[in-house]
Protein backbone atom coordinates (compact mmCIF):
# COMPACT_ATOMS: atom_id res chain seq x y z
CA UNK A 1 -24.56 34.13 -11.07
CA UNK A 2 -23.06 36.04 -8.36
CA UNK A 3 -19.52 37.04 -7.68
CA UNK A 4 -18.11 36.61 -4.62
CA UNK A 5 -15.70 40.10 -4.46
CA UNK A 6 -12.26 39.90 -2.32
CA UNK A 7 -10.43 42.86 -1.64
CA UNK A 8 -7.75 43.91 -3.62
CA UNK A 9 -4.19 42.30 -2.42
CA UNK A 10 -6.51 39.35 -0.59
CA UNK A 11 -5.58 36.10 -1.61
CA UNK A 12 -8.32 33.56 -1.22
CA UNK A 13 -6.94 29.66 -0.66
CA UNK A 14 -9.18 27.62 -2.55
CA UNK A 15 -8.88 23.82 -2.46
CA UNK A 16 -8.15 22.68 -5.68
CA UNK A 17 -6.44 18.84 -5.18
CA UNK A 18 -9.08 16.58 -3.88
CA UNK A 19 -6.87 15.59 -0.87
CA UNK A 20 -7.57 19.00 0.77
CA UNK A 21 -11.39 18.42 0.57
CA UNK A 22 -11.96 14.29 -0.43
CA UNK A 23 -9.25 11.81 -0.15
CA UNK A 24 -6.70 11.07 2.59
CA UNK A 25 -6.79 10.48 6.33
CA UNK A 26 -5.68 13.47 9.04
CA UNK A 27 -2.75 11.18 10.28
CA UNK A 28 -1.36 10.38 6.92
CA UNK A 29 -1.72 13.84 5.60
CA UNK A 30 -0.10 15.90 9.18
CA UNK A 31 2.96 14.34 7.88
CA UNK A 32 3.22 15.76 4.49
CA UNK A 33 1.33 19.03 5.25
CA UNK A 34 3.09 22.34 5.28
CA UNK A 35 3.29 22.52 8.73
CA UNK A 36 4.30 18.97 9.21
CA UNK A 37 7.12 19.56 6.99
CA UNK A 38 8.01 22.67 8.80
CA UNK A 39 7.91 20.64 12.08
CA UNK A 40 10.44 18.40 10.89
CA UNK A 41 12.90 21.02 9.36
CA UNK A 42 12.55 22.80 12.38
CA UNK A 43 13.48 19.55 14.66
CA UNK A 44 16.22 18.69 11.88
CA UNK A 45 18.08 22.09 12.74
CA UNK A 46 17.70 21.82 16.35
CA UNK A 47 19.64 18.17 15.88
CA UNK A 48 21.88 20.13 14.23
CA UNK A 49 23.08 22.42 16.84
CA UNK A 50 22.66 19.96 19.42
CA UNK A 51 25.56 17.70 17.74
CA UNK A 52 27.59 20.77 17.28
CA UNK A 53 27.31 21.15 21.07
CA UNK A 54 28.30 17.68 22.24
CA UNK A 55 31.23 18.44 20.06
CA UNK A 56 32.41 21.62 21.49
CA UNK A 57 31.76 23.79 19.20
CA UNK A 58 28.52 25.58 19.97
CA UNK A 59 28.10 26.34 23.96
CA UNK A 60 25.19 24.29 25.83
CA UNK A 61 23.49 27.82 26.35
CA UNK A 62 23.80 28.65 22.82
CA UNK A 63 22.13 25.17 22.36
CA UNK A 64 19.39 25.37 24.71
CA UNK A 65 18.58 29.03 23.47
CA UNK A 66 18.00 27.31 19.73
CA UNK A 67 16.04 24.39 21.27
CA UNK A 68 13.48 26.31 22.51
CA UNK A 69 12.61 28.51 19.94
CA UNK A 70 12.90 25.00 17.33
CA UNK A 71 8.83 25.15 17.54
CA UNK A 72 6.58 25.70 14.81
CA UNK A 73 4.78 27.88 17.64
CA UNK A 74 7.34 30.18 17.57
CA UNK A 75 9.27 29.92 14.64
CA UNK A 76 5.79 29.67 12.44
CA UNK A 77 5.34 28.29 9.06
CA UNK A 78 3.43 31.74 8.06
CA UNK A 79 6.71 33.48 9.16
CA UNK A 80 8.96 31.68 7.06
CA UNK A 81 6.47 31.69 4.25
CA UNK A 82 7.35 35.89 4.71
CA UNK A 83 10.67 35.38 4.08
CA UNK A 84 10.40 33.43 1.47
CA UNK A 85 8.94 35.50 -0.62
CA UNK A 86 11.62 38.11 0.01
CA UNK A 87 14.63 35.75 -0.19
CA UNK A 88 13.07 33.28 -3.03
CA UNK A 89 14.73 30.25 -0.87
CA UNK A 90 12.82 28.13 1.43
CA UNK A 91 15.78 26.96 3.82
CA UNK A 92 17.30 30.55 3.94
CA UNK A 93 13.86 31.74 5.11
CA UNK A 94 13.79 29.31 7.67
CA UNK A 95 17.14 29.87 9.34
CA UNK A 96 16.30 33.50 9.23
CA UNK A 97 13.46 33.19 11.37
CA UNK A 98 14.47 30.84 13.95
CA UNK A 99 17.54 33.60 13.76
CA UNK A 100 14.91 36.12 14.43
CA UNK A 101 13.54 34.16 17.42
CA UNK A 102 17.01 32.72 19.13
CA UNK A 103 18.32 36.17 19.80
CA UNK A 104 22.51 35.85 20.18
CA UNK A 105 22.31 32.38 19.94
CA UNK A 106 20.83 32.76 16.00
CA UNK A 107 24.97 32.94 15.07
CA UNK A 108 25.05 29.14 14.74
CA UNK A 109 22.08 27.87 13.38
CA UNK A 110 22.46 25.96 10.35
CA UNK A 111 25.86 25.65 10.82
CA UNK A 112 27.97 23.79 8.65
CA UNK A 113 24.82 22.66 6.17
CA UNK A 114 23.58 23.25 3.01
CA UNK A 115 19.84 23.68 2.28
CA UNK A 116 19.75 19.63 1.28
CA UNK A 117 21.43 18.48 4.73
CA UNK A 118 17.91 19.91 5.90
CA UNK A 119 15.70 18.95 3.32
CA UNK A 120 16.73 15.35 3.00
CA UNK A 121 16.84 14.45 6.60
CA UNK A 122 13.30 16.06 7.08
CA UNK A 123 12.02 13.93 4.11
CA UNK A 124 13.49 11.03 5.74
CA UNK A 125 11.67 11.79 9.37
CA UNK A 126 8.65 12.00 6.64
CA UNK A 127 9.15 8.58 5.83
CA UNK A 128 9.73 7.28 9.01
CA UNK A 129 6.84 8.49 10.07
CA UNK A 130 4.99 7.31 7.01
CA UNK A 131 6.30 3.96 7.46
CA UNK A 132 4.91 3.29 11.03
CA UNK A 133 1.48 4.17 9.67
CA UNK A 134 2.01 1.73 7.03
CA UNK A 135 3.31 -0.60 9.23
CA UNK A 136 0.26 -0.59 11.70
CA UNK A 137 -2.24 -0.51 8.68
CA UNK A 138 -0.53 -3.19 7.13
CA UNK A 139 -0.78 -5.40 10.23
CA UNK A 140 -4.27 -4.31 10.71
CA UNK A 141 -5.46 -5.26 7.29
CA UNK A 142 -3.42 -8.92 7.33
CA UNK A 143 -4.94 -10.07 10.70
CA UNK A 144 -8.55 -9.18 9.05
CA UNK A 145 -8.00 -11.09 6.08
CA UNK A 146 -6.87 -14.01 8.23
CA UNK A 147 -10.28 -13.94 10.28
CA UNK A 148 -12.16 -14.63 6.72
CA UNK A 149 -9.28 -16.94 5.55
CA UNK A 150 -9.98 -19.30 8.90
CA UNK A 151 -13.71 -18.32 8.66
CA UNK A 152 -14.27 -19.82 5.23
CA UNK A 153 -11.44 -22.18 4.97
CA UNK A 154 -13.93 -24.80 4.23
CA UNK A 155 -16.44 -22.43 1.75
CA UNK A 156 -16.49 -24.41 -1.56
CA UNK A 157 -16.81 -22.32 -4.81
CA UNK A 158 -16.14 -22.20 -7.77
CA UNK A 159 -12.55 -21.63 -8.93
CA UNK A 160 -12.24 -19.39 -12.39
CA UNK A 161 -9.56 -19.42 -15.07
CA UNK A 162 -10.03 -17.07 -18.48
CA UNK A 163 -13.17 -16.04 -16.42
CA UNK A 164 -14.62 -19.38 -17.23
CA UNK A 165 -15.49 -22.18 -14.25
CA UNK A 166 -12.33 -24.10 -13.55
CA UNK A 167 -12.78 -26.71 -10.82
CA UNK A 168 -13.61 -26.27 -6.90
CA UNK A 169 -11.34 -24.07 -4.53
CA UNK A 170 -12.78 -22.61 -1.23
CA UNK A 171 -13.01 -18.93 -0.27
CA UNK A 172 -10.85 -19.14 2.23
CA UNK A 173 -8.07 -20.65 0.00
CA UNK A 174 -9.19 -17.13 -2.22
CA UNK A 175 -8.13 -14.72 0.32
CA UNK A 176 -4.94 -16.98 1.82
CA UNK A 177 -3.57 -16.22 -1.11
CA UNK A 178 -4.05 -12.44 0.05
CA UNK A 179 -2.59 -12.92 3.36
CA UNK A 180 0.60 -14.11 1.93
CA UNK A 181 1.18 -12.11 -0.12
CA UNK A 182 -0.11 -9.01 1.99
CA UNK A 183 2.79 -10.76 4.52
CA UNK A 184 5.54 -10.53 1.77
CA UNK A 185 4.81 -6.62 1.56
CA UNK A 186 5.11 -6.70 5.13
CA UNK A 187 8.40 -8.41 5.05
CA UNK A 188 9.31 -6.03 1.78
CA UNK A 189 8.53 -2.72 4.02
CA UNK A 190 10.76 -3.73 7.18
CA UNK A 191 13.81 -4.98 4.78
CA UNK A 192 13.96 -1.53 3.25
CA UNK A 193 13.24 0.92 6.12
CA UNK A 194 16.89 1.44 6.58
CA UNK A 195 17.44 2.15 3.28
CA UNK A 196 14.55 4.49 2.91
CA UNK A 197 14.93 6.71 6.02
CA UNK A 198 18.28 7.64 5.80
CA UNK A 199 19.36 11.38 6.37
CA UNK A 200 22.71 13.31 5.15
CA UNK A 201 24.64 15.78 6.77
CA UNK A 202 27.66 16.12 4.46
CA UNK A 203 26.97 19.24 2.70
CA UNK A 204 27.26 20.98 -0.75
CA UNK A 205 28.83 17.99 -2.42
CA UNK A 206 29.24 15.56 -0.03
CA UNK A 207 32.52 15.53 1.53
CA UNK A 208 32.05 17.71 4.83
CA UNK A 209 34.56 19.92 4.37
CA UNK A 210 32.12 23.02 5.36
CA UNK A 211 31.92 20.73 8.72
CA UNK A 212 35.82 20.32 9.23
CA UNK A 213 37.69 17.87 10.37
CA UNK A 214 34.80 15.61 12.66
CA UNK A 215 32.24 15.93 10.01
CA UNK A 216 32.01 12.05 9.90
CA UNK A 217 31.36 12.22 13.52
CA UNK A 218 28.77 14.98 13.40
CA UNK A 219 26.49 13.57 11.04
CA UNK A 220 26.28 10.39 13.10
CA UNK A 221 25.39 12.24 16.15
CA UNK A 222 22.47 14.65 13.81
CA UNK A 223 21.01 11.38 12.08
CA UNK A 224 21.48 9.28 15.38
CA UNK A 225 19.53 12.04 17.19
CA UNK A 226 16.75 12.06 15.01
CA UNK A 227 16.26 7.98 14.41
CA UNK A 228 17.97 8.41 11.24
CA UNK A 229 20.32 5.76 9.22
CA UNK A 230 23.77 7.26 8.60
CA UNK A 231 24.52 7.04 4.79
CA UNK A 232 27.82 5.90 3.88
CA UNK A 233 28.74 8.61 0.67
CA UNK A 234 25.83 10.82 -0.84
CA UNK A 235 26.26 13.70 -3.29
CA UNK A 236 24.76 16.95 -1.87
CA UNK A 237 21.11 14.57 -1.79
CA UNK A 238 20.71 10.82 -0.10
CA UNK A 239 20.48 8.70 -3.30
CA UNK A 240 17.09 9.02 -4.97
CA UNK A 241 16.96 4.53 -4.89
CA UNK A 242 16.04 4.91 -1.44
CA UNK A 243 13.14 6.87 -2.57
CA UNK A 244 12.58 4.60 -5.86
CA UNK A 245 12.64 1.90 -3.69
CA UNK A 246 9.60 3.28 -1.18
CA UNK A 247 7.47 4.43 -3.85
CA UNK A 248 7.88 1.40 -5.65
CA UNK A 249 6.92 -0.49 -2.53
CA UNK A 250 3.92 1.33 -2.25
CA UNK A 251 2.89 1.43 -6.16
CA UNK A 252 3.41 -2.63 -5.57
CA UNK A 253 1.05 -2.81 -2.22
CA UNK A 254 -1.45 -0.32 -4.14
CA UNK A 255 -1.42 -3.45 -7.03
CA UNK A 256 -2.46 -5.63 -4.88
CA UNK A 257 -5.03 -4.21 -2.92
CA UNK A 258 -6.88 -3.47 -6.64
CA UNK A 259 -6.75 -7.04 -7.47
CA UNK A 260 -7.97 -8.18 -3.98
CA UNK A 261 -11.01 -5.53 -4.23
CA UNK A 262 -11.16 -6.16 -8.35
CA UNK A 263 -11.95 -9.59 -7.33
CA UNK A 264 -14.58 -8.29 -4.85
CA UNK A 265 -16.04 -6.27 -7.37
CA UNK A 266 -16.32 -8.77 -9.74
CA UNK A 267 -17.29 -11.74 -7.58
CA UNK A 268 -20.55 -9.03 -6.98
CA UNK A 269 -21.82 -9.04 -9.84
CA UNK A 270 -25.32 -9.49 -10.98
CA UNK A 271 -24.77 -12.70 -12.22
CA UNK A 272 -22.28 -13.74 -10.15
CA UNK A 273 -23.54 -12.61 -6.91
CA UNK A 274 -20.81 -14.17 -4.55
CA UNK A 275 -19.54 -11.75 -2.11
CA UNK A 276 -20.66 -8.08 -1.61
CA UNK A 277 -19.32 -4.60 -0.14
CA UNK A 278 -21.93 -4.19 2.93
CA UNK A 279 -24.36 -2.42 2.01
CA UNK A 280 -27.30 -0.02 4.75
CA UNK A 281 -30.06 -0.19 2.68
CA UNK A 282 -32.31 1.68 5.10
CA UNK A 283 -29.94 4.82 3.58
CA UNK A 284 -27.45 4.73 1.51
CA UNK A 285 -28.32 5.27 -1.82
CA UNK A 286 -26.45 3.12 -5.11
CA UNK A 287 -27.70 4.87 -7.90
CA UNK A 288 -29.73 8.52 -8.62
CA UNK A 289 -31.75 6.87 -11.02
CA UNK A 290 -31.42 3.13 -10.33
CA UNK A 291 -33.15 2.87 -7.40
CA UNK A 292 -32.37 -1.00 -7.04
CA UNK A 293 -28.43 -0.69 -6.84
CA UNK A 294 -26.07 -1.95 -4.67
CA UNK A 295 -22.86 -0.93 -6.24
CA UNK A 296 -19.54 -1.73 -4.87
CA UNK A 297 -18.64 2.00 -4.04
CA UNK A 298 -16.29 2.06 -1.79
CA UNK A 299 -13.74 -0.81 -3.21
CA UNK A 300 -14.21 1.36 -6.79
CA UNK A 301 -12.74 4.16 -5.14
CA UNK A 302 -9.99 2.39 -4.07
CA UNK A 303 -9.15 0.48 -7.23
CA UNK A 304 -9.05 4.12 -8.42
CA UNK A 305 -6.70 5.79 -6.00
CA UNK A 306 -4.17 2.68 -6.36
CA UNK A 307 -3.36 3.60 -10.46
CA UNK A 308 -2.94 7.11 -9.00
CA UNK A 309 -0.15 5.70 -6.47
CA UNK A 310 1.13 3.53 -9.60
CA UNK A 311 1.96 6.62 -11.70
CA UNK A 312 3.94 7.94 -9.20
CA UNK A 313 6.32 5.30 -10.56
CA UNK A 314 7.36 6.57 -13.13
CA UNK A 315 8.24 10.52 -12.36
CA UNK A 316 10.44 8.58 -8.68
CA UNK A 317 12.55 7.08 -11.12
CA UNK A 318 13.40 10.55 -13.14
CA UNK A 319 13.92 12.31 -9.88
CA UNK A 320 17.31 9.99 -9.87
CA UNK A 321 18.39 11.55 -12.77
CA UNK A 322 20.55 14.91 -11.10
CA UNK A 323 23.00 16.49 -12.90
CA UNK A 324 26.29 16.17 -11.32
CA UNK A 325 26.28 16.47 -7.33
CA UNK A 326 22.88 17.72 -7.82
CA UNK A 327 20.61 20.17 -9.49
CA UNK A 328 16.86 21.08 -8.50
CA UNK A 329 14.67 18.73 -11.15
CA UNK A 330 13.57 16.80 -8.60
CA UNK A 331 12.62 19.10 -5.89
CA UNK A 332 9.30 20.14 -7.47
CA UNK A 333 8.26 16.51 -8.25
CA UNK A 334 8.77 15.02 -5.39
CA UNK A 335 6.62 17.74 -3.33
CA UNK A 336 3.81 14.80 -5.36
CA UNK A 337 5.31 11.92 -5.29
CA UNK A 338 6.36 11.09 -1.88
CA UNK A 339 3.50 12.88 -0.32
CA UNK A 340 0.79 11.79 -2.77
CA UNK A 341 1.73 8.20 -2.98
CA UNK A 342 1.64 7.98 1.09
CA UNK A 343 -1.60 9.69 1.41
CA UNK A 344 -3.18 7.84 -1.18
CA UNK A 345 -2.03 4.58 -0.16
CA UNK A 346 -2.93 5.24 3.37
CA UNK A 347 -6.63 5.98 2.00
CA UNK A 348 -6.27 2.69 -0.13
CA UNK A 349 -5.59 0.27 2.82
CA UNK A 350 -7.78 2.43 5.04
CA UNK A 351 -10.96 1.38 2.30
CA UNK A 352 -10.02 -2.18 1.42
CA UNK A 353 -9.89 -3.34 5.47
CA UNK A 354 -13.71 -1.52 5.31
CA UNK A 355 -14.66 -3.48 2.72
CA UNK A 356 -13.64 -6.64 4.01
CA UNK A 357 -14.69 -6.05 7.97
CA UNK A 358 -18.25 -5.91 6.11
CA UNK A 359 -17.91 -7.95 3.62
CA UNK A 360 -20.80 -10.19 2.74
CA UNK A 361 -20.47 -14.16 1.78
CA UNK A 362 -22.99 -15.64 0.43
CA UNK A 363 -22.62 -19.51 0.36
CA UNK A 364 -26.16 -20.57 -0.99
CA UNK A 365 -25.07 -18.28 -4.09
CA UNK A 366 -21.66 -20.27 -4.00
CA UNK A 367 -23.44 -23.82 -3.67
CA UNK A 368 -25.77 -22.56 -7.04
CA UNK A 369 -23.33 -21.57 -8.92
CA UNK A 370 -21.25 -24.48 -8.73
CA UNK A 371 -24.45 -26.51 -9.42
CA UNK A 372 -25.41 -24.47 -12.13
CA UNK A 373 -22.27 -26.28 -13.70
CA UNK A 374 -24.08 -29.31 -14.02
CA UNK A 375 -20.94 -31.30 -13.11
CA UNK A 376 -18.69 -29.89 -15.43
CA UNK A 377 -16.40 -28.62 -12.87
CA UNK A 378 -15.45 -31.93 -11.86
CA UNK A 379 -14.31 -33.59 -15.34
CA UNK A 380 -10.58 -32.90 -13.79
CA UNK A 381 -11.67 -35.39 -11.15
CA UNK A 382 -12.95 -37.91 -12.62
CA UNK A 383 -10.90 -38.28 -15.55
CA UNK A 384 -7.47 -38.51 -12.45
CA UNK A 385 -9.73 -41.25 -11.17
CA UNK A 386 -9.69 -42.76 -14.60
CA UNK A 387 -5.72 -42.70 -14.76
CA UNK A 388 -5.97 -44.22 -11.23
CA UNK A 389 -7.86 -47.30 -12.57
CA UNK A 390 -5.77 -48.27 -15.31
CA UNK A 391 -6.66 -45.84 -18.47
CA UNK A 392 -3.72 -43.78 -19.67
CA UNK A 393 -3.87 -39.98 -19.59
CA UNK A 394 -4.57 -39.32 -23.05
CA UNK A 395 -7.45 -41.18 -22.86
CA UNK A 396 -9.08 -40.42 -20.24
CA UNK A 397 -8.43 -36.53 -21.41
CA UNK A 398 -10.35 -37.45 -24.72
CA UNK A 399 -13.01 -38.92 -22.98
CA UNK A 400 -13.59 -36.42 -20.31
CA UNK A 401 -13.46 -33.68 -23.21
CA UNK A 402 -15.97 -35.39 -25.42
CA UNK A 403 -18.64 -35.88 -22.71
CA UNK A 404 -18.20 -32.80 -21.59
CA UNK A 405 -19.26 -31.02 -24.92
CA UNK A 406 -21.90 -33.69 -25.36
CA UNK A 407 -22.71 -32.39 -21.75
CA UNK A 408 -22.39 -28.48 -22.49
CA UNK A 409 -24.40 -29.00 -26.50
CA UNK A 410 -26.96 -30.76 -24.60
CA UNK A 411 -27.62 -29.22 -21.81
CA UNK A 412 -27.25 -32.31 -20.10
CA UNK A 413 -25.30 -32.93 -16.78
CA UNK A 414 -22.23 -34.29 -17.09
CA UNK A 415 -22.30 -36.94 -14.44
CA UNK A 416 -25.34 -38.65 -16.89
CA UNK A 417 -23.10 -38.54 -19.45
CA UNK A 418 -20.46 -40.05 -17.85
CA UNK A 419 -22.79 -43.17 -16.42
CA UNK A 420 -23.91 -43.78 -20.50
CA UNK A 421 -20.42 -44.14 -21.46
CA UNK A 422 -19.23 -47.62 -21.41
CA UNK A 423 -15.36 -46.79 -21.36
CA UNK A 424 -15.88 -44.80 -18.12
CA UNK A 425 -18.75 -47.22 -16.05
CA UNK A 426 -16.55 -50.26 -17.05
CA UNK A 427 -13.93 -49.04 -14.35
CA UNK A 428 -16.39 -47.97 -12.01
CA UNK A 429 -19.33 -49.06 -9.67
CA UNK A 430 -22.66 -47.44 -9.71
CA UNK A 431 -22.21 -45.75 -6.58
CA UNK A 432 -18.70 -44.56 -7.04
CA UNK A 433 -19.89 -41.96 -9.63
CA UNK A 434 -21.72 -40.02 -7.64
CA UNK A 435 -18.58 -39.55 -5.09
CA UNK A 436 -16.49 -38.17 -7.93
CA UNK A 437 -19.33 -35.20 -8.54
CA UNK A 438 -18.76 -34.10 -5.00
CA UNK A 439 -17.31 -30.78 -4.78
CA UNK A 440 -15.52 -31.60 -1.44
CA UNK A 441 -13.82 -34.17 -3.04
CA UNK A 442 -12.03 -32.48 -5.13
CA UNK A 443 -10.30 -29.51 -2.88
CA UNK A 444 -6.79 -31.38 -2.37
CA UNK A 445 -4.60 -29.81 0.23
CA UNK A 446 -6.78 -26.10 0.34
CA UNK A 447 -7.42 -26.24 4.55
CA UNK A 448 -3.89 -26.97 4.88
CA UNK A 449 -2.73 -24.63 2.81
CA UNK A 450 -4.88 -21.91 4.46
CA UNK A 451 -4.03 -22.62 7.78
CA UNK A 452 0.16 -22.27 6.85
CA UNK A 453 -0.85 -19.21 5.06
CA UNK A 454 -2.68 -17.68 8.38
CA UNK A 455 -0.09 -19.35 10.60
CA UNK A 456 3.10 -17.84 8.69
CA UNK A 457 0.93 -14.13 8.50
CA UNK A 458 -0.09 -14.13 12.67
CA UNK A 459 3.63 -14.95 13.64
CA UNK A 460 4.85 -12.06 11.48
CA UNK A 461 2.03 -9.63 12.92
CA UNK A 462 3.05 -10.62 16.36
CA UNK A 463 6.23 -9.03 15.68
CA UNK A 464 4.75 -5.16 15.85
């Protein structure tokens, strides 16, 4: 085996998480990079100033001086990186080198703050930023399911309880249910976003004395600068809810993107064989050994990812737990948490619209299944239809359930049983038993309710 030798005092980066090298999208991860991090700090202290100037208390010159040199092409990530390892404090590193850069204007930068004024309110560009990826994904992935929704609004198959055949439903009913509630996350996401991307600028403990007398005033002009909701009291940290609440959100969109590409997984299948994850056969390659497979790749991979974002759950909710006005616990953690959850939930939408812009329907599949039934699906119907006529309920229960097993034990279909049994053909003509054994019969108010679903989901998406 050979052994790759680096010179002594080299250091060699080596990817080691799988986002560096497998999982994530470029836009989602810039964000929460080291450099987009520094980007934001950077822009964070240069709001900083800026207020101090419309204020009086740092001169426009002064101000302009610190603006230009608030660019992670001159103030460099590598640079403060140096510092940092002589100071052992990433904010004092970074004021040091944009003091470095700004010359005789350095005297006022980070003036007033503590390390968490510029921490928090660069998290909180983070998540703003985050957000109107979401937001755009979101939309994205809604209007797609609402093409299949209207597509196969009138697709009968078979509905399943306990795993077991249940009675008729269509596909499109199936993924309506998606779109709404894919809407309600929507909803969910714009309610909070002024919660979540709030900033602070009230220093050490969070009554602005370091800021004096108009410290009420200058953290509205900093967080108004940047886009950022004013908070109304913090500690020396925004309140770690805002951030519960965000990762929550996106541990509860994860959720349901695995059931909606569970369900794809399962409706494929061998011997179900319903829907399918496109699939190129003239390359792509499903198994090393099996060389028949078509496995459902790409929404396993996403199914995965989501119980990643779900565990960030738990870990958001400890990060609340600061001693006092504050201590560090949560500083480490959340370097994961926020960053992790947003990159991974960005890959999980990202896969699941894939999977359904190719997603394959098959209908005659659908129409065999439900035949392969042999009726049975439709005992609800007929035994209503029964009630209708006169019989009460508990009856007409009793006698759909005993035909039925005679049906299932037999092997025989159930609408033969039901035209031997006396009690049943002595409220019915000939011809009006074959009716009830009509799928389409028995699919009550499904177009309608797709077409609210869609309706309700469109309007929304209009919005952005």
């Amino acid at each position: 085996m050979l052994k790759q030798e680096t010179p002594v005092g080299c250091l060699v980066r080596m990817p080691v998480s799988p986002l560096d090298y497998r999982y994530g999208r470029d836009i989602a991860k810039e964000i929460w990079s080291r450099e987009g991090r520094h980007a934001r700090s950077l822009e964070v202290e240069r709001a900083l100033i800026w207020a101090h100037s419309k204020m009086g208390r740092v001169s426009p010159e002064d101000y302009d001086a610190v603006a230009e040199i608030s660019d992670p092409g001159i103030v460099t990530a590598d640079r403060v990186d140096e510092l940092e390892a002589e100071t052992k404090h990433d904010i004092m590193a970074l004021t040091k080198a944009m003091s470095e850069a700004a010359g005789d204007a350095g005297w006022c930068i980070h003036l007033g703050a503590t390390s968490n004024d510029i921490v928090d309110s660069a998290v909180a560009l983070q998540i703003r930023d985050s957000i109107d990826i979401q937001r755009q994904s979101l939309v994205q992935l809604i209007l797609n399911l609402c093409r299949i929704a209207e597509r196969e609004s009138g697709t009968v198959m078979l509905g399943r309880t306990h795993g077991q055949a249940a009675v008729p439903i269509t596909f499109g009913l199936k993924v309506a249910v998606w779109v709404d509630e894919m809407r309600r996350h929507l909803v969910r996401l714009e309610e909070m976003r002024p919660r979540c991307i709030t900033g602070k600028f009230l220093g050490a403990v969070g009554t602005g004395a370091a800021q004096g007398e108009g410290a009420l005033e200058l953290q509205s002009l900093i967080l108004g600068d940047l886009g950022l909701e004013v908070p109304v009291a913090t500690t020396q940290v925004v309140g770690r809810d805002r951030y519960i609440e965000w990762v929550g959100w996106m541990a509860n969109v994860a959720t349901s993107i695995e059931k909606i590409l569970q369900e794809v997984r399962n409706l494929q299948r061998t011997e179900i064989g319903e829907v399918a994850e496109e699939f190129d056969s003239k390359k792509q390659v499903g198994s090393s050994t099996m060389a028949h497979k078509k496995n459902p790749i790409t929404a396993e991979n996403a199914c995965g990812l989501a119980r990643i974002v779900r565990s960030m759950v738990i870990p958001s909710y400890e990060n609340a737990l600061l001693w006092h006005e504050r201590d560090l616990a949560n500083s480490s953690s959340e370097r994961f948490t926020l960053s992790h959850s947003m990159i991974l939930l960005d890959d999980v939408i990202s896969k699941c619209d894939k999977v359904l812009s190719g997603l394959v329907v098959d209908r005659d599949r659908m129409r065999k299944n439900i035949e392969d039934q042999k009726g049975l699906i439709m005992a609800e119907k007929v035994m209503l239809e029964l009630v209708n006529r006169g019989m009460p309920r508990d009856l007409a229960h009793e006698e759909l359930r005993s035909a039925s097993m005679e049906a299932v034990e037999s092997g025989s279909n159930l609408e033969d049983i039901c035209r031997n049994s006396s009690e049943i053909m002595g409220l019915f003509e000939g011809g009006e038993v074959a009716e009830l054994f009509a799928p389409e019969s028995h699919l009550g108010s499904s177009e309608e309710i797709v077409a609210n679903s869609v309706s309700m989901a469109r309007e929304l998406c209009s919005e952005y």
